[in-house]
C-alpha atoms as a PDB file:
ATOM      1  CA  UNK A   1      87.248 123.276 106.154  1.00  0.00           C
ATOM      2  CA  UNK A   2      86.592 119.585 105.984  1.00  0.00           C
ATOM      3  CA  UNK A   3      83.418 117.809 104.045  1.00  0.00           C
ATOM      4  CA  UNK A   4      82.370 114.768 104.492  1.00  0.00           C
ATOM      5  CA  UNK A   5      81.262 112.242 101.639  1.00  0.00           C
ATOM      6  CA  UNK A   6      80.466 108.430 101.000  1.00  0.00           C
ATOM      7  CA  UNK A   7      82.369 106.346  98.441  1.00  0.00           C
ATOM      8  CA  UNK A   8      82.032 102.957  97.288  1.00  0.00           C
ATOM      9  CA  UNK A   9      84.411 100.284  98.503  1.00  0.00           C
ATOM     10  CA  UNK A  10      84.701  96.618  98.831  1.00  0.00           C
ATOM     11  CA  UNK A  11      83.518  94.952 101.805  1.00  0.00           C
ATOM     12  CA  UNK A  12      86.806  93.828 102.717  1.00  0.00           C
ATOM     13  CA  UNK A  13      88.430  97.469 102.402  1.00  0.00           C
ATOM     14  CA  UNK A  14      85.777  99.546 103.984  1.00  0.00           C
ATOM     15  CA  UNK A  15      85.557  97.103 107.433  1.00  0.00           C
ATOM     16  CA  UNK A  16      89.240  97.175 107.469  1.00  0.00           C
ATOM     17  CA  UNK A  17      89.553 101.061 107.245  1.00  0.00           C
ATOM     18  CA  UNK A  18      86.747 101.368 109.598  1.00  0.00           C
ATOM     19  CA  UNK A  19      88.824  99.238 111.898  1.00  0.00           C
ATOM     20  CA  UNK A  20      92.024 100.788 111.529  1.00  0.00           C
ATOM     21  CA  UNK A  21      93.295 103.645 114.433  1.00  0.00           C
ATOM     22  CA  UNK A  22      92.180 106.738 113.829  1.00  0.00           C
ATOM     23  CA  UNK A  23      95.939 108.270 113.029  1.00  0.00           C
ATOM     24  CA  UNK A  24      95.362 105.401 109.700  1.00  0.00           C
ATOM     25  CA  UNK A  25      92.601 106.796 108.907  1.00  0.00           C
ATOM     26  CA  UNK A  26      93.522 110.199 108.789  1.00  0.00           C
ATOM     27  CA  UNK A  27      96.408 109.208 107.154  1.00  0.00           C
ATOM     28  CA  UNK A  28      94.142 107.268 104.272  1.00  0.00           C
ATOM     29  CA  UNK A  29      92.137 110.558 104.154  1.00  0.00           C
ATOM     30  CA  UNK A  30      94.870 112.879 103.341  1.00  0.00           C
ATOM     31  CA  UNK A  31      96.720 110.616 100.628  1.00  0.00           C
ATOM     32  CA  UNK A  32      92.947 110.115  98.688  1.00  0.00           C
ATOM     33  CA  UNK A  33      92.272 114.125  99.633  1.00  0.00           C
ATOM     34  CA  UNK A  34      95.564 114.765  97.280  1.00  0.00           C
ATOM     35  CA  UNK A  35      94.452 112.164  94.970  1.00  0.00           C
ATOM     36  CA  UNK A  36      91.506 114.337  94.451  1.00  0.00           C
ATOM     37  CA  UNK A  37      92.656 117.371  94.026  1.00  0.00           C
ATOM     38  CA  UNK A  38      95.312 116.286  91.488  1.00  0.00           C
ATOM     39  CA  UNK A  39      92.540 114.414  89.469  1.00  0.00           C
ATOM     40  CA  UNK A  40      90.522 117.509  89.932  1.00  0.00           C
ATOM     41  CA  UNK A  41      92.972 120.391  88.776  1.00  0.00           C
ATOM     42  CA  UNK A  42      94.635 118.225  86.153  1.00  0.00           C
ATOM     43  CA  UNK A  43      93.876 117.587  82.454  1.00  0.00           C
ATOM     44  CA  UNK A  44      96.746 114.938  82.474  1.00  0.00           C
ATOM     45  CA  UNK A  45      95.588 111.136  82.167  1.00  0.00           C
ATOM     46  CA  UNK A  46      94.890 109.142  85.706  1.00  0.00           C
ATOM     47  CA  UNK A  47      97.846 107.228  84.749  1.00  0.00           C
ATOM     48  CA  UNK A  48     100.203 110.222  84.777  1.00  0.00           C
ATOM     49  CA  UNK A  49      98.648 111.778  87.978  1.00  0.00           C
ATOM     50  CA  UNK A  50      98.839 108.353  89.857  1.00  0.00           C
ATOM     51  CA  UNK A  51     102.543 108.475  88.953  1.00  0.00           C
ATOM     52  CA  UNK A  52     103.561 111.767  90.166  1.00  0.00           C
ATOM     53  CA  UNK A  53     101.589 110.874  93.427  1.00  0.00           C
ATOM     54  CA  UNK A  54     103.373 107.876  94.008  1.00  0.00           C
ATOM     55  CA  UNK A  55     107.160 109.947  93.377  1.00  0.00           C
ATOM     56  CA  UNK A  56     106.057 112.520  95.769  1.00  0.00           C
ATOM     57  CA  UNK A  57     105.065 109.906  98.475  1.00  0.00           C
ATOM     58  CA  UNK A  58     108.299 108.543  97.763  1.00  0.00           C
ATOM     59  CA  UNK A  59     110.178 112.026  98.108  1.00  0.00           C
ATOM     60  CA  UNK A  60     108.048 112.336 101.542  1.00  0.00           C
ATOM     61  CA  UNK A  61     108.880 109.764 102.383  1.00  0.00           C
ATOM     62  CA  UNK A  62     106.209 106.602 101.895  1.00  0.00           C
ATOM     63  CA  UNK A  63     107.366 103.597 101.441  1.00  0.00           C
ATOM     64  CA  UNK A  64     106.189 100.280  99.827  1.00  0.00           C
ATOM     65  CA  UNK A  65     106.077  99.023 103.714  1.00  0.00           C
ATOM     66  CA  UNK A  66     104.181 101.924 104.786  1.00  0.00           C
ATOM     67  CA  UNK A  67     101.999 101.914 102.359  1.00  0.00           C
ATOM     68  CA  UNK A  68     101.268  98.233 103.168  1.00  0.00           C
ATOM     69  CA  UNK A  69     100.361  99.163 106.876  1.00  0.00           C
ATOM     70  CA  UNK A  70      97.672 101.572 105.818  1.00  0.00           C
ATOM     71  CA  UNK A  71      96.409  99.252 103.221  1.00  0.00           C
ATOM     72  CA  UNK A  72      96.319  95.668 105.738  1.00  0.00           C
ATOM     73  CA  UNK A  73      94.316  96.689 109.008  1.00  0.00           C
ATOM     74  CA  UNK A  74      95.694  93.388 111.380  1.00  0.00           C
ATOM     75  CA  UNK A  75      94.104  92.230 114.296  1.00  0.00           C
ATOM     76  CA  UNK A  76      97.306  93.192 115.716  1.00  0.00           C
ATOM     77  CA  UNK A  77      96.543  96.977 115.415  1.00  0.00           C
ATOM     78  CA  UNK A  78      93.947  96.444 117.904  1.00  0.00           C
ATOM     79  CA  UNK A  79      96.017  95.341 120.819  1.00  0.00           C
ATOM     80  CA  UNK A  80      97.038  97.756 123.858  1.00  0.00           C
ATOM     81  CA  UNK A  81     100.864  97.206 122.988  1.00  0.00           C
ATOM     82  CA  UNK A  82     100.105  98.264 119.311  1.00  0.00           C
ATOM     83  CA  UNK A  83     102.002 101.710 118.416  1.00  0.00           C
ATOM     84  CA  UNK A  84     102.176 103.597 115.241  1.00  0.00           C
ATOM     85  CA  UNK A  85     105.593 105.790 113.978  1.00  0.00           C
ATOM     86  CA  UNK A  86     105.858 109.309 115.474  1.00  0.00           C
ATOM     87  CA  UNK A  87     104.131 111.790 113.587  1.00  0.00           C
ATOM     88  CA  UNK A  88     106.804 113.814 112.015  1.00  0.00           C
ATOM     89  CA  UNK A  89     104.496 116.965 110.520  1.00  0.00           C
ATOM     90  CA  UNK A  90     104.584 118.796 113.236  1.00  0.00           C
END
């Protein structure tokens, strides 16, 4: 079951997540949902947890140019011809 909460973001961060497709978002909800839960149910440093997120994004397959698309909302996102990659989870 989902919760919702508020965080604290920059300006620039929170209008372009707000502005970002809704498969984005979900995306940028799931990698900061297992951010959480490793910083929750770990009594290794943030360095160390940040690192094994990042290898198992890698070993998922995320890469430095996905990343970038969730992280850079452009105007071009907006347009009708605008498509994201095929989810492949299910």
């Amino acid at each position: 079951m989902a919760a919702e909460i508020t965080i604290q973001l920059s300006q620039r961060l929170a209008e372009r997540y707000q502005e970002a497709p809704v498969e984005l978002q979900k995306k940028a909800q799931l990698l900061l949902d297992i951010f959480l839960n490793e910083l929750e149910s770990s009594p290794r440093s943030l360095t160390v947890i940040m690192d094994e997120i990042s290898e198992n994004a890698q070993k998922r397959g995320l890469t430095p140019a996905i990343l970038e698309t969730l992280l850079e909302v452009r105007p071009a996102m907006k347009s009708p011809g605008y498509r994201t990659a095929p989810d492949k989870s299910g």
